[in-house]
Protein backbone atom coordinates (compact mmCIF):
# COMPACT_ATOMS: atom_id res chain seq x y z
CA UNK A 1 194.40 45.40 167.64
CA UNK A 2 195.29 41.87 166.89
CA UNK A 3 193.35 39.42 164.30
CA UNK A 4 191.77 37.81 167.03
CA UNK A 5 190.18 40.46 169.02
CA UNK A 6 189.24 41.93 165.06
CA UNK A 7 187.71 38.52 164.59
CA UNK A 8 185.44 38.79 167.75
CA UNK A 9 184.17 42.76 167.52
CA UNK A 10 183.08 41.49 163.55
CA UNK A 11 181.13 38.91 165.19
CA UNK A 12 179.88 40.77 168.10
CA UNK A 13 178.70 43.71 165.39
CA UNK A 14 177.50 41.30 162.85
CA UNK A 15 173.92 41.10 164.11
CA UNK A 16 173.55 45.17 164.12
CA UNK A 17 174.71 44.72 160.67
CA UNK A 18 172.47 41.65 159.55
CA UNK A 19 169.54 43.88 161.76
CA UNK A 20 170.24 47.15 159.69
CA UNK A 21 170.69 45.08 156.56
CA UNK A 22 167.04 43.47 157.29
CA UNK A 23 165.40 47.09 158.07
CA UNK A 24 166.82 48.23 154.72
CA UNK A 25 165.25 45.96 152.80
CA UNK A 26 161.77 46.28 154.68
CA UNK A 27 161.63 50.18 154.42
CA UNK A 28 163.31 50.46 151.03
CA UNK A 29 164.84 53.66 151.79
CA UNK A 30 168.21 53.23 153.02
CA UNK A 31 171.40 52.93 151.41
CA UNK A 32 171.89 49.53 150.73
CA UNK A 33 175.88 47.87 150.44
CA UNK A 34 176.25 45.76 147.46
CA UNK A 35 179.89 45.06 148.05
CA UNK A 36 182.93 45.51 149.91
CA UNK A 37 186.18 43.80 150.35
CA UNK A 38 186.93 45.13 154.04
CA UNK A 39 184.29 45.92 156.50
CA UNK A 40 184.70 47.33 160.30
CA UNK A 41 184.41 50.03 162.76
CA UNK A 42 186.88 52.20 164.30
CA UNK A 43 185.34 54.95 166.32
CA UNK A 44 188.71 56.85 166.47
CA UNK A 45 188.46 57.42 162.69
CA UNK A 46 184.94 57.55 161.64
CA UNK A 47 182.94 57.98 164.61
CA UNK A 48 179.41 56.19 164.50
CA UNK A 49 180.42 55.26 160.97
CA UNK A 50 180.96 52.01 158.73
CA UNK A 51 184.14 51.43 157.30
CA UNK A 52 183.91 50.32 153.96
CA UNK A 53 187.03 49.53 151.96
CA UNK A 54 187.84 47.78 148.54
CA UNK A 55 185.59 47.83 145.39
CA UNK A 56 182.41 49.57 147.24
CA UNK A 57 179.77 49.24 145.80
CA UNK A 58 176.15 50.69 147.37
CA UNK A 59 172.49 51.84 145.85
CA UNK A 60 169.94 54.22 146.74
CA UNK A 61 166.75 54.41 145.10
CA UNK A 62 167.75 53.85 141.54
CA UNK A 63 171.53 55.41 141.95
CA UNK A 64 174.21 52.54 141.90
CA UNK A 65 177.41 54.05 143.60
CA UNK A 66 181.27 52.79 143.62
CA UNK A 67 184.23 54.33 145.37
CA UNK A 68 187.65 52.61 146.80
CA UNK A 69 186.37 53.63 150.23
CA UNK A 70 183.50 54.94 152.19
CA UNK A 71 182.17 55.90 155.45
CA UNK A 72 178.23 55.23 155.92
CA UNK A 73 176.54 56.99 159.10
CA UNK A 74 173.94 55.50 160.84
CA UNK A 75 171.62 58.74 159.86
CA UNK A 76 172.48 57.17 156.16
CA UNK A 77 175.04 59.74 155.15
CA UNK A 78 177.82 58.82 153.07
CA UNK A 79 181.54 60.24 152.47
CA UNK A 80 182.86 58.40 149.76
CA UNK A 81 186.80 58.80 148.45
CA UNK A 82 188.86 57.45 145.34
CA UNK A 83 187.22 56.66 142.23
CA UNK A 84 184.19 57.81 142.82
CA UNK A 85 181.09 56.93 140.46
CA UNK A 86 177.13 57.48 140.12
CA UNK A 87 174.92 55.85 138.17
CA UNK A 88 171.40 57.12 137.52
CA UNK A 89 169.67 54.73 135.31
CA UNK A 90 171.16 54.27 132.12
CA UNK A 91 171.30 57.63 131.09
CA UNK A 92 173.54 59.29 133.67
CA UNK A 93 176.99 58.92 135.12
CA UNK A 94 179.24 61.07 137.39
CA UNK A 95 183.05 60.50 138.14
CA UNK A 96 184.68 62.25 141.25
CA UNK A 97 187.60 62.25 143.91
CA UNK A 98 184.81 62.71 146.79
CA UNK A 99 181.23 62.47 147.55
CA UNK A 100 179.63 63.43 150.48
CA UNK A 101 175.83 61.82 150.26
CA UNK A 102 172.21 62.26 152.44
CA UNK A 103 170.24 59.72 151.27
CA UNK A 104 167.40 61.69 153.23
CA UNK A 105 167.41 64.45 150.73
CA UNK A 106 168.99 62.55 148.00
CA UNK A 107 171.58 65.16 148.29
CA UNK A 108 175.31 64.16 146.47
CA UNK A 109 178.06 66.67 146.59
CA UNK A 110 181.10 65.75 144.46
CA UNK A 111 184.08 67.08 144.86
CA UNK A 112 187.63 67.18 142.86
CA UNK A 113 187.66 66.10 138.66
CA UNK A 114 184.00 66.03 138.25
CA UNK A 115 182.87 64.72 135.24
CA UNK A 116 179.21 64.15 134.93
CA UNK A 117 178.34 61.84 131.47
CA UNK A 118 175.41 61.58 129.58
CA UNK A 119 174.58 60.30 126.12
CA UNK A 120 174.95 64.20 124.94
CA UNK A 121 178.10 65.70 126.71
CA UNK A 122 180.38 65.32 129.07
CA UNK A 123 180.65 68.10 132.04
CA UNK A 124 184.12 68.71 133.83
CA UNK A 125 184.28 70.85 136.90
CA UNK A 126 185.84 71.07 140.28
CA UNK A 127 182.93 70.88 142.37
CA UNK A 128 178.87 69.73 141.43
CA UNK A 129 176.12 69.18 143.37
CA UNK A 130 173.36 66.43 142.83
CA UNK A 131 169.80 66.39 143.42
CA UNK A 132 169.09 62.87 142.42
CA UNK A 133 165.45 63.39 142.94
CA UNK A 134 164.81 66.30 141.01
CA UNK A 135 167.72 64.92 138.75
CA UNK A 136 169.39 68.46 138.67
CA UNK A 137 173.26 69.61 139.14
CA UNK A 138 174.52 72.36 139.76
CA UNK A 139 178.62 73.44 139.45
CA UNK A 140 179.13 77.18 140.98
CA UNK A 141 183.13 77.52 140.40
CA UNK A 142 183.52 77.40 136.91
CA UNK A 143 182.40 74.21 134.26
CA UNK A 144 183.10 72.85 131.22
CA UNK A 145 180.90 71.16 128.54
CA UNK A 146 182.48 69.12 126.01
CA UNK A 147 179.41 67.87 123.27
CA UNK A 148 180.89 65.36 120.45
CA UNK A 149 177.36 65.16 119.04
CA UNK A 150 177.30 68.73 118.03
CA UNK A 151 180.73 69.27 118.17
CA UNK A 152 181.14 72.28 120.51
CA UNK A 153 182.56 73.12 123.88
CA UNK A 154 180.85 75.23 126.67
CA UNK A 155 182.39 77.16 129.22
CA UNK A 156 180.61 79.21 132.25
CA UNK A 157 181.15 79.92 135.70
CA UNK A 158 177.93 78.63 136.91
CA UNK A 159 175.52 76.26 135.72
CA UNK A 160 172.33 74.09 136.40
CA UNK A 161 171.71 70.90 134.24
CA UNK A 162 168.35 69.14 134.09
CA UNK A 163 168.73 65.80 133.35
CA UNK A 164 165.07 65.08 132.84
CA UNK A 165 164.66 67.68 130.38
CA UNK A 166 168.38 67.89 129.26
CA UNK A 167 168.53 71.83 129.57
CA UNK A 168 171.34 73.18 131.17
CA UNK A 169 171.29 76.62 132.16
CA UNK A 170 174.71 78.90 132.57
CA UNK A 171 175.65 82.32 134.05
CA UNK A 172 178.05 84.90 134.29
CA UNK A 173 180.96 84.35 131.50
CA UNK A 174 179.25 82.15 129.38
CA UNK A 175 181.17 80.63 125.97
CA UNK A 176 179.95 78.07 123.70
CA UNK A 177 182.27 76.98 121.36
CA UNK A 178 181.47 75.97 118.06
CA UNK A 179 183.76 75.27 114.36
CA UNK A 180 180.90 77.69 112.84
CA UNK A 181 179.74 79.67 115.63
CA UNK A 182 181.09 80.99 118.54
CA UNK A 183 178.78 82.30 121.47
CA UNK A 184 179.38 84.45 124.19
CA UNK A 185 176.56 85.86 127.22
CA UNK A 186 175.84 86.72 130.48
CA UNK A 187 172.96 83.83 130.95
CA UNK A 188 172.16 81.74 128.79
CA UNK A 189 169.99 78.50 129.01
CA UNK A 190 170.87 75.10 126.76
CA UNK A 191 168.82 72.55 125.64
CA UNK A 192 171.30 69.77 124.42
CA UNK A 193 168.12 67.52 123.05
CA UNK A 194 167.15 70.00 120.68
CA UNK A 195 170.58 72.15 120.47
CA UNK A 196 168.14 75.62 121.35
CA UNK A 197 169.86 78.35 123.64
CA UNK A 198 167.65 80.82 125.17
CA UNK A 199 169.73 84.04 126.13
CA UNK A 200 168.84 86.76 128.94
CA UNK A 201 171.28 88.98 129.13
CA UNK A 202 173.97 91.02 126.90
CA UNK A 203 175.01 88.13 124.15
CA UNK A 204 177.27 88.01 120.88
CA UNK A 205 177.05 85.14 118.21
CA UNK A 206 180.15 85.17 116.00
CA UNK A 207 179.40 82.95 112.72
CA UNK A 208 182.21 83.42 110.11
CA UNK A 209 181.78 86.99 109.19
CA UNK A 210 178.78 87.77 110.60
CA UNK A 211 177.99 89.02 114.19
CA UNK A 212 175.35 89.02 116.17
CA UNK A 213 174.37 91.57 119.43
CA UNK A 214 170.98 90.91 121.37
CA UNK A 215 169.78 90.93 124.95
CA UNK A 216 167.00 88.35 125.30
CA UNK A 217 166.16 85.60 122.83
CA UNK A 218 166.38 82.13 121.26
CA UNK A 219 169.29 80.42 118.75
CA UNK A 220 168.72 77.42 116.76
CA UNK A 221 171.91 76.32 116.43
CA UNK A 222 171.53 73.46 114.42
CA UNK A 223 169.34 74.81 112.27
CA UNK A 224 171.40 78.82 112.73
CA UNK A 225 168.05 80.57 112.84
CA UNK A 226 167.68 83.36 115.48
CA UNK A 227 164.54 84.66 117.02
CA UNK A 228 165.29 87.90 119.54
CA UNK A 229 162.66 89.74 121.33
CA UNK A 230 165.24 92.83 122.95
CA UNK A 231 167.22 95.26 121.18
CA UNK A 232 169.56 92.88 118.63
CA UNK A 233 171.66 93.96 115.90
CA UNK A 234 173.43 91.73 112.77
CA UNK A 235 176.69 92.91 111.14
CA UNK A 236 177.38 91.46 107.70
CA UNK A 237 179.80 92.05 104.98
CA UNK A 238 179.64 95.86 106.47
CA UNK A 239 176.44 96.17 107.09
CA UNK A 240 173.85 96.32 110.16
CA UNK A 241 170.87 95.25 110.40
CA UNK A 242 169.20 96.67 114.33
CA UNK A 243 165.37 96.27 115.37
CA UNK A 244 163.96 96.17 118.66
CA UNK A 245 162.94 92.35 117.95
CA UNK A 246 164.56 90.38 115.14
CA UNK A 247 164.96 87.10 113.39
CA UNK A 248 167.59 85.98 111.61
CA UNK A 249 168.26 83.03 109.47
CA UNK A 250 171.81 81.96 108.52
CA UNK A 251 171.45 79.55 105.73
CA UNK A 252 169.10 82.05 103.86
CA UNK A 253 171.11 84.59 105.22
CA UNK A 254 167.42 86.92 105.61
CA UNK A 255 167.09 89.03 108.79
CA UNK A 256 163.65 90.77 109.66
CA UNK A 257 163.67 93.40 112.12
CA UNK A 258 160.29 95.29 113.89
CA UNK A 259 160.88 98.59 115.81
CA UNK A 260 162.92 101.24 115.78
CA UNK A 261 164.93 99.42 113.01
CA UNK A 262 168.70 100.94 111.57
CA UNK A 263 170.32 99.58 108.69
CA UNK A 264 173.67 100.95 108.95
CA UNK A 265 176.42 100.68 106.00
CA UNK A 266 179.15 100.62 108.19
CA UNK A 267 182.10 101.13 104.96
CA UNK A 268 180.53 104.55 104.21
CA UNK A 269 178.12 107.00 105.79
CA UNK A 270 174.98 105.74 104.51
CA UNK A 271 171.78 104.53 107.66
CA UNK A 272 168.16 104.11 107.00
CA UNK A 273 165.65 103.97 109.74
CA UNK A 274 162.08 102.72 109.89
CA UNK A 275 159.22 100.60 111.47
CA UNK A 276 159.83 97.74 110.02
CA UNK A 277 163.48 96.21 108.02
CA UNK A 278 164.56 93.53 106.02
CA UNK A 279 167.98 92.45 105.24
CA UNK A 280 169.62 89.56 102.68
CA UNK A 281 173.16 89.29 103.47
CA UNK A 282 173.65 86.96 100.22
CA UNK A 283 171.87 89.51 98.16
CA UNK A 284 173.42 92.51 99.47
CA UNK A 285 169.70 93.94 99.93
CA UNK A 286 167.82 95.73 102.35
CA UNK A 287 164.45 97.04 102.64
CA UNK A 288 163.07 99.82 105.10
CA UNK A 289 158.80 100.95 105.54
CA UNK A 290 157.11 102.21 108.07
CA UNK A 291 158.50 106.16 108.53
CA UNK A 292 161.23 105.43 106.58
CA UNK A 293 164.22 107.73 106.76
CA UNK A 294 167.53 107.69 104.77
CA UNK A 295 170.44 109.86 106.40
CA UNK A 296 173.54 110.19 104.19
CA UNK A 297 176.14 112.34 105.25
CA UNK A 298 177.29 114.69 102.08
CA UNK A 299 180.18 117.08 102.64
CA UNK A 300 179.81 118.98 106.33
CA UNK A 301 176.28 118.06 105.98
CA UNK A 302 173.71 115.79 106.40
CA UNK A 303 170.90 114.73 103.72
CA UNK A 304 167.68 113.22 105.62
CA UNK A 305 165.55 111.30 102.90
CA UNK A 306 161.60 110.07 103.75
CA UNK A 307 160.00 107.77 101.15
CA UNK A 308 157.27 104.82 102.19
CA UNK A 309 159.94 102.39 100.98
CA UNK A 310 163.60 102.18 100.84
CA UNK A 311 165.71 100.01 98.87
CA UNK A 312 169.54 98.86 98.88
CA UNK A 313 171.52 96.90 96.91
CA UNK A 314 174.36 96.31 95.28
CA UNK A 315 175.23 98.35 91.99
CA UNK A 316 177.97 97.31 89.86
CA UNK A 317 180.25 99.61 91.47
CA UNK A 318 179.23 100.57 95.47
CA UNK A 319 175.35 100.76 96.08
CA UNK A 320 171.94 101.49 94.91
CA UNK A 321 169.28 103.15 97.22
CA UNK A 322 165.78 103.83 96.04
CA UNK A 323 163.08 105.72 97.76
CA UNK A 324 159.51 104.87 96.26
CA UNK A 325 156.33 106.93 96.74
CA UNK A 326 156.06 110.43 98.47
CA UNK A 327 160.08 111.24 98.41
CA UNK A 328 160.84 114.14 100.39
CA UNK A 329 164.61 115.15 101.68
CA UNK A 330 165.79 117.68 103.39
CA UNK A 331 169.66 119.34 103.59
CA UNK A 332 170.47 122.58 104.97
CA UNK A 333 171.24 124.16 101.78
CA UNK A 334 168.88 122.03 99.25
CA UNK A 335 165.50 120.20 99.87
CA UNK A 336 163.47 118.20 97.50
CA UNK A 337 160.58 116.18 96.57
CA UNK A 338 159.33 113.43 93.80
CA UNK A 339 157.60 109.98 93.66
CA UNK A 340 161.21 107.87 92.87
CA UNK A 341 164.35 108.80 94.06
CA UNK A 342 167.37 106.24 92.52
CA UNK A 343 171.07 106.98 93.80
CA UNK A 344 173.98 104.88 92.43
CA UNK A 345 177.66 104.72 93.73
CA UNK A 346 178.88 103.85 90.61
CA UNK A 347 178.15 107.13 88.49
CA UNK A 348 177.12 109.25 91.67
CA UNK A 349 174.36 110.93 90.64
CA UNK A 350 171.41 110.85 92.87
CA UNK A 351 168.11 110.67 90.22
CA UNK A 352 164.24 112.02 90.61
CA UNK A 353 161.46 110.99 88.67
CA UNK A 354 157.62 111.88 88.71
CA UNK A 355 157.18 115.23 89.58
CA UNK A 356 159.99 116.40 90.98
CA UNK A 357 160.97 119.71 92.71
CA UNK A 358 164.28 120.99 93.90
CA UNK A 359 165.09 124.30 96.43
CA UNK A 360 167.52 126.26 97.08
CA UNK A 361 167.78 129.11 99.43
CA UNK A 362 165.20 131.19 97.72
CA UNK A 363 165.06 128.96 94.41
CA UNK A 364 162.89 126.06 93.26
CA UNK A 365 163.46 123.72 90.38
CA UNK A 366 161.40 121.35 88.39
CA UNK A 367 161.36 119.88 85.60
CA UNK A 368 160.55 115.92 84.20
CA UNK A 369 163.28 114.71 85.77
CA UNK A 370 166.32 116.24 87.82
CA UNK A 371 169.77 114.58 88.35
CA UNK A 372 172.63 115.43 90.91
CA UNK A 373 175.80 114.52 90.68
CA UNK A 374 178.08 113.65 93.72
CA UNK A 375 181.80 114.57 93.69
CA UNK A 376 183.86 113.55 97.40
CA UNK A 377 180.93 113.37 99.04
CA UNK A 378 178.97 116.63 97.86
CA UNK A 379 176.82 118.28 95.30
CA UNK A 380 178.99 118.83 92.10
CA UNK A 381 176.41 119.68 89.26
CA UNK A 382 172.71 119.64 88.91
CA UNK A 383 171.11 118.52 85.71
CA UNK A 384 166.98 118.94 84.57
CA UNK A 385 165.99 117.53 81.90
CA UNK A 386 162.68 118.40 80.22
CA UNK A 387 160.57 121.43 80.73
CA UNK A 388 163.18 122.67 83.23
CA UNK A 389 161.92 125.69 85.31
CA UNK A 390 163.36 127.84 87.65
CA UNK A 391 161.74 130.17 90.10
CA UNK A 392 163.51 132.40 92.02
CA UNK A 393 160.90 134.22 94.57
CA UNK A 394 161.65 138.06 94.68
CA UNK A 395 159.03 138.91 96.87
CA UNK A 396 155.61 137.69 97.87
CA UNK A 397 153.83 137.90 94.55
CA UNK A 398 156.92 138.15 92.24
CA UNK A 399 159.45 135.40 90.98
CA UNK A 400 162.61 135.89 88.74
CA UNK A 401 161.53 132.74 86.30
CA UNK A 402 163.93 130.73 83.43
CA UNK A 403 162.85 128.26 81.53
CA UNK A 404 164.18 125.77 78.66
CA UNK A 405 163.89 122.22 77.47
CA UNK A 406 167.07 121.57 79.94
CA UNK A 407 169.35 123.27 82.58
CA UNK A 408 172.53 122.62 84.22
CA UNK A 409 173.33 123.73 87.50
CA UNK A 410 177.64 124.33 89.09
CA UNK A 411 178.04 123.87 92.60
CA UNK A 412 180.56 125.66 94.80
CA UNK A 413 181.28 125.23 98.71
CA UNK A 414 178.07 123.04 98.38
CA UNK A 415 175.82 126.37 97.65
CA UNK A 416 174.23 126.41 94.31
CA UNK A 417 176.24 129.39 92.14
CA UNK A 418 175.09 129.47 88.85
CA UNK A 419 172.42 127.82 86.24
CA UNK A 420 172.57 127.08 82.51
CA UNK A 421 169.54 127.17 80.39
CA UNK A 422 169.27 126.11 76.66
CA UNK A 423 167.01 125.07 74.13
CA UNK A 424 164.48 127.62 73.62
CA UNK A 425 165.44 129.69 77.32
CA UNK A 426 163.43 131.98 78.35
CA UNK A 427 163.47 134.55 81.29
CA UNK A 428 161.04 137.01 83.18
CA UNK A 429 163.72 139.28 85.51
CA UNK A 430 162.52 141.67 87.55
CA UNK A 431 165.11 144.56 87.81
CA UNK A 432 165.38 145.89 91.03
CA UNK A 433 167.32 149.35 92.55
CA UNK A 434 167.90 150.39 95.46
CA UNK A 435 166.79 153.86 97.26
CA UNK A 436 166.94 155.51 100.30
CA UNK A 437 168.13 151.71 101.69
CA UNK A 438 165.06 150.11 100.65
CA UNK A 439 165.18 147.32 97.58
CA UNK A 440 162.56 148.48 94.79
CA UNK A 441 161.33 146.58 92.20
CA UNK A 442 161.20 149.32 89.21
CA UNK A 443 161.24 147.05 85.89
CA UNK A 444 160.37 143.79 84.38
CA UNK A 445 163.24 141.81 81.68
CA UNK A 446 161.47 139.87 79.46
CA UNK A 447 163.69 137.80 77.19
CA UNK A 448 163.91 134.54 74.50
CA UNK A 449 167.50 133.38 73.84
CA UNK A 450 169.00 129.87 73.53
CA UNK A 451 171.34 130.19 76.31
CA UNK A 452 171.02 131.68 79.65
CA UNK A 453 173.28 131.94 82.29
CA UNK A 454 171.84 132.68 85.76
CA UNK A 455 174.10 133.32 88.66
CA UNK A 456 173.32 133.19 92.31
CA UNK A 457 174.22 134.75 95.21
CA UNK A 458 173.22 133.40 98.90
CA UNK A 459 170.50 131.70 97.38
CA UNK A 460 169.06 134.74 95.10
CA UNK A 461 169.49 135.24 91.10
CA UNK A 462 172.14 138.09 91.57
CA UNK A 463 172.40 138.50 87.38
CA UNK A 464 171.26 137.46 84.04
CA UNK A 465 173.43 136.83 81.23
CA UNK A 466 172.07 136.15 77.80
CA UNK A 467 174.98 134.11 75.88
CA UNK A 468 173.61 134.48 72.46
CA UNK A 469 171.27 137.70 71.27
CA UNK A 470 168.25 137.76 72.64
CA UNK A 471 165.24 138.43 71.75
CA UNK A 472 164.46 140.84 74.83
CA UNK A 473 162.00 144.15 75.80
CA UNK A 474 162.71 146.22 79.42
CA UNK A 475 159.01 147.15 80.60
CA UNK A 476 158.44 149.79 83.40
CA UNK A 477 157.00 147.89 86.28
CA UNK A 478 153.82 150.00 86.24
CA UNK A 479 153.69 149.43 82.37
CA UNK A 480 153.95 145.54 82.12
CA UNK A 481 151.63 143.70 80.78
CA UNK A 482 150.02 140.88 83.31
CA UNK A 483 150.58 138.12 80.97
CA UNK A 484 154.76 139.04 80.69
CA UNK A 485 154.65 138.66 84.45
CA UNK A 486 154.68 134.67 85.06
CA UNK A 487 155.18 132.09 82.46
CA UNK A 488 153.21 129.24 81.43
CA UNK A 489 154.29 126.58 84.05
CA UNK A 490 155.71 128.94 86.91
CA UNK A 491 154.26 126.96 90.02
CA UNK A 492 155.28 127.88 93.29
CA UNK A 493 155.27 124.64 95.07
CA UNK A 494 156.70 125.97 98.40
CA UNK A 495 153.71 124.18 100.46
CA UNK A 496 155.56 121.22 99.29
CA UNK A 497 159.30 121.89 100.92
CA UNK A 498 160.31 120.57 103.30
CA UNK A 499 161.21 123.10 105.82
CA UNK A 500 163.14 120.80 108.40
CA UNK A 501 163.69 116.90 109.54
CA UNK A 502 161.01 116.76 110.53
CA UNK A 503 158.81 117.82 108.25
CA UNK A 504 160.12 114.93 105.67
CA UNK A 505 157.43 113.04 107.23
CA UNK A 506 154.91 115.37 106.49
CA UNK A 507 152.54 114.97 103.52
């Protein structure tokens, strides 16, 4: 085509062009051209299109738009190529290779180095589409999120952003990126105004030792506070805190949990369970109410403890839990109650006050206070202190009984072997043969020596041994007096043991 015949199809088009101008400016709903340094028609490449070449510049509404070149349809749609940019108000800016744009549905695709700006972030992806009247974008082949303001990068393969409320929302591989947290879900919805992400879906927070699990909830992550409503967990400094909701606050480093709540001491073989949990990682304490349970593994066994309260916290060596207010624990081979139970890492000895009773197989223990020392794991001795008592039940109405102001017990194979009495011991033995294969009782040992050795066998007294000489009378059974029978405190407390797990829970 030569200049002249160029010259007169311009003039012959420009009144359709001044016409369309004119009806553009009347309806104020078409895309209006700013500027352009070439402008023509050529139906071979652009069918029913204007060519527009050289600094374009065109609005819509309130967008402003600028590209090296562009096609505009007479049904208003736009393909725009080569250094592409939108402006939306003052607020928002996108950068692309290509644009394809329906100014009937305010519609903008962008395609190749998208980069959408705002005063927040910056938003690189391959591919975004533009609603600029709901002033929402949406990138569905992977997107990233670069924030100066809060310092963090966000990754996802999906993602919607809001402009008006300036909350993005991600899915499927989602990663935000942060020098003091790192964050990693399935969906996850981010409000860059206020720095908030709402989570729905399997998520871990990562903040310098500590990690965080939860399916559904909310992260401050300016101000590192956490608020979950699903099943969450927090590991710290080896140990987790798990409740069915949870809230957990970094700077204080205090997480509350509600329902079905662990605390799990993941160095050693320690977990309490309850209704209700707190946890201070800076303290190194945790609290537990609400059918409180402490299991502690001990040997090839298990010991399940039940008080209203538990306590942990750092001793000066290891740990110190304490169970306040109707202890009872149960172990296969030795069950107990008190008011306070105190164990401590650092000397190993597991300590109850107020009350407290002790059983094994068929023997019960009490005394003002009873202390159990740990060795690898498992019951090494057994100390009472103060009226110590033991009762060893021989049938329904008869008990083998030792007394003295304090006993020590030897454990073997975790069973309970033999028992030490001194200071003013006493014993009531019932001597027992055996004929035609039936067990009789047939005499009654009644005894006062300063040491008394008691051994057991399978949970029964199997002998007596009187270390120093006792003071000591053998009566018939048929001839002993009641009152040689039972000793003053002998109380059978066996309405009191607990019989199973379960029944740690039951008054």
């Amino acid at each position: 085509m030569t200049v002249r015949s160029t010259f007169l199809l311009l003039l012959l088009a420009a009144p359709l062009l001044v016409g369309a101008q004119r009806t553009i400016e009347q309806d104020g709903k078409g895309v209006r051209i700013l500027n352009a340094d070439l402008w023509e028609f050529n139906e071979a490449v652009a069918p029913g299109a204007q060519i527009l070449k050289g600094h374009v510049r065109f609005q819509h509404a309130n967008a402003l738009m600028r590209c090296d070149s562009a096609y505009l349809y007479d049904d208003q749609h736009v393909e725009a190529f080569g250094n592409v940019n939108i402006a939306q108000g003052d607020t928002l800016t996108v950068d692309c290779d290509q644009l394809h744009y329906s100014s009937k549905d305010r519609l903008a695709r962008t395609i190749g180095n998208v980069r959408l700006r705002n005063a927040d972030m910056v938003l690189t992806t391959p591919e975004l589409d533009y609603d600029m009247r709901g002033k929402r974008a949406v990138y569905r082949n992977g997107g990233t999120i670069v924030s100066a303001k809060e310092n963090n990068t966000l990754t996802s393969s999906a993602g919607t952003y809001h402009s008006d409320g300036r909350i993005f929302v991600f899915s499927r591989d989602v990663r935000l990126q942060h020098p003091d947290h790192t964050i990693t879900s399935d969906t996850m919805h981010y409000a860059t105004s206020s720095g908030v992400a709402s989570f729905f879906g399997p998520t871990t927070i990562v903040q310098d030792s500590t990690v965080i699990h939860t399916l559904r909830g909310t992260y401050d992550t300016r101000n590192e506070q956490a608020r979950f409503t699903r099943r969450s967990s927090v590991l710290s400094r080896g140990r987790m805190l798990e409740g069915d909701s949870l809230h957990y606050d970094k700077r204080s480093g205090q997480g509350l949990a509600w329902g079905h709540v662990a605390v799990t001491d993941t160095a050693g073989d320690l977990v309490a369970r309850g209704d209700e949990g707190l946890y201070n990682e800076r303290t190194d304490r945790s609290m537990i109410t609400g059918h409180a349970e402490l299991v502690m593994l001990m040997g090839s066994d298990s010991l399940h403890l039940h008080g209203d309260t538990l306590f942990t916290m750092p001793d000066s060596i290891g740990k110190r839990i304490q169970a306040h207010r109707g202890v009872r624990f149960h172990k296969s081979d030795m069950q107990g109650v008190c008011d306070t139970l105190v164990y401590s890492e650092a000397d190993g000895l597991i300590r109850m006050y107020h009350d407290p009773a002790l059983w094994s197989g068929r023997n019960q223990i009490t005394g003002d206070h009873i202390r159990i020392a740990m060795r690898d794991g498992k019951a090494h001795r057994l100390f009472v202190d103060g009226n110590a008592f033991l009762l060893s039940q021989v049938d329904s109405t008869r008990f083998d009984q030792v007394t003295g102001s304090r006993m020590t017990g030897y454990f073997e194979d975790e069973e309970l072997e033999r028992i030490l009495a001194e200071g003013n011991a006493r014993t009531v033995y019932f001597a027992r043969e055996e004929k035609d294969g039936v067990e009789e009782v047939v005499g009654v040992n009644r005894a006062d020596c300063s040491r008394i050795s008691v051994a057991l066998k399978e949970g029964e007294v199997s002998t007596v041994t009187f270390m120093e000489r006792p003071d000591a009378i053998l009566y018939p059974i048929e001839k002993a007096p009641a009152e040689e029978l039972r000793m003053k405190g002998s109380e059978w407390r066996g309405s009191e043991r607990p019989l199973d797990r379960a029944s740690i829970f039951t008054d």
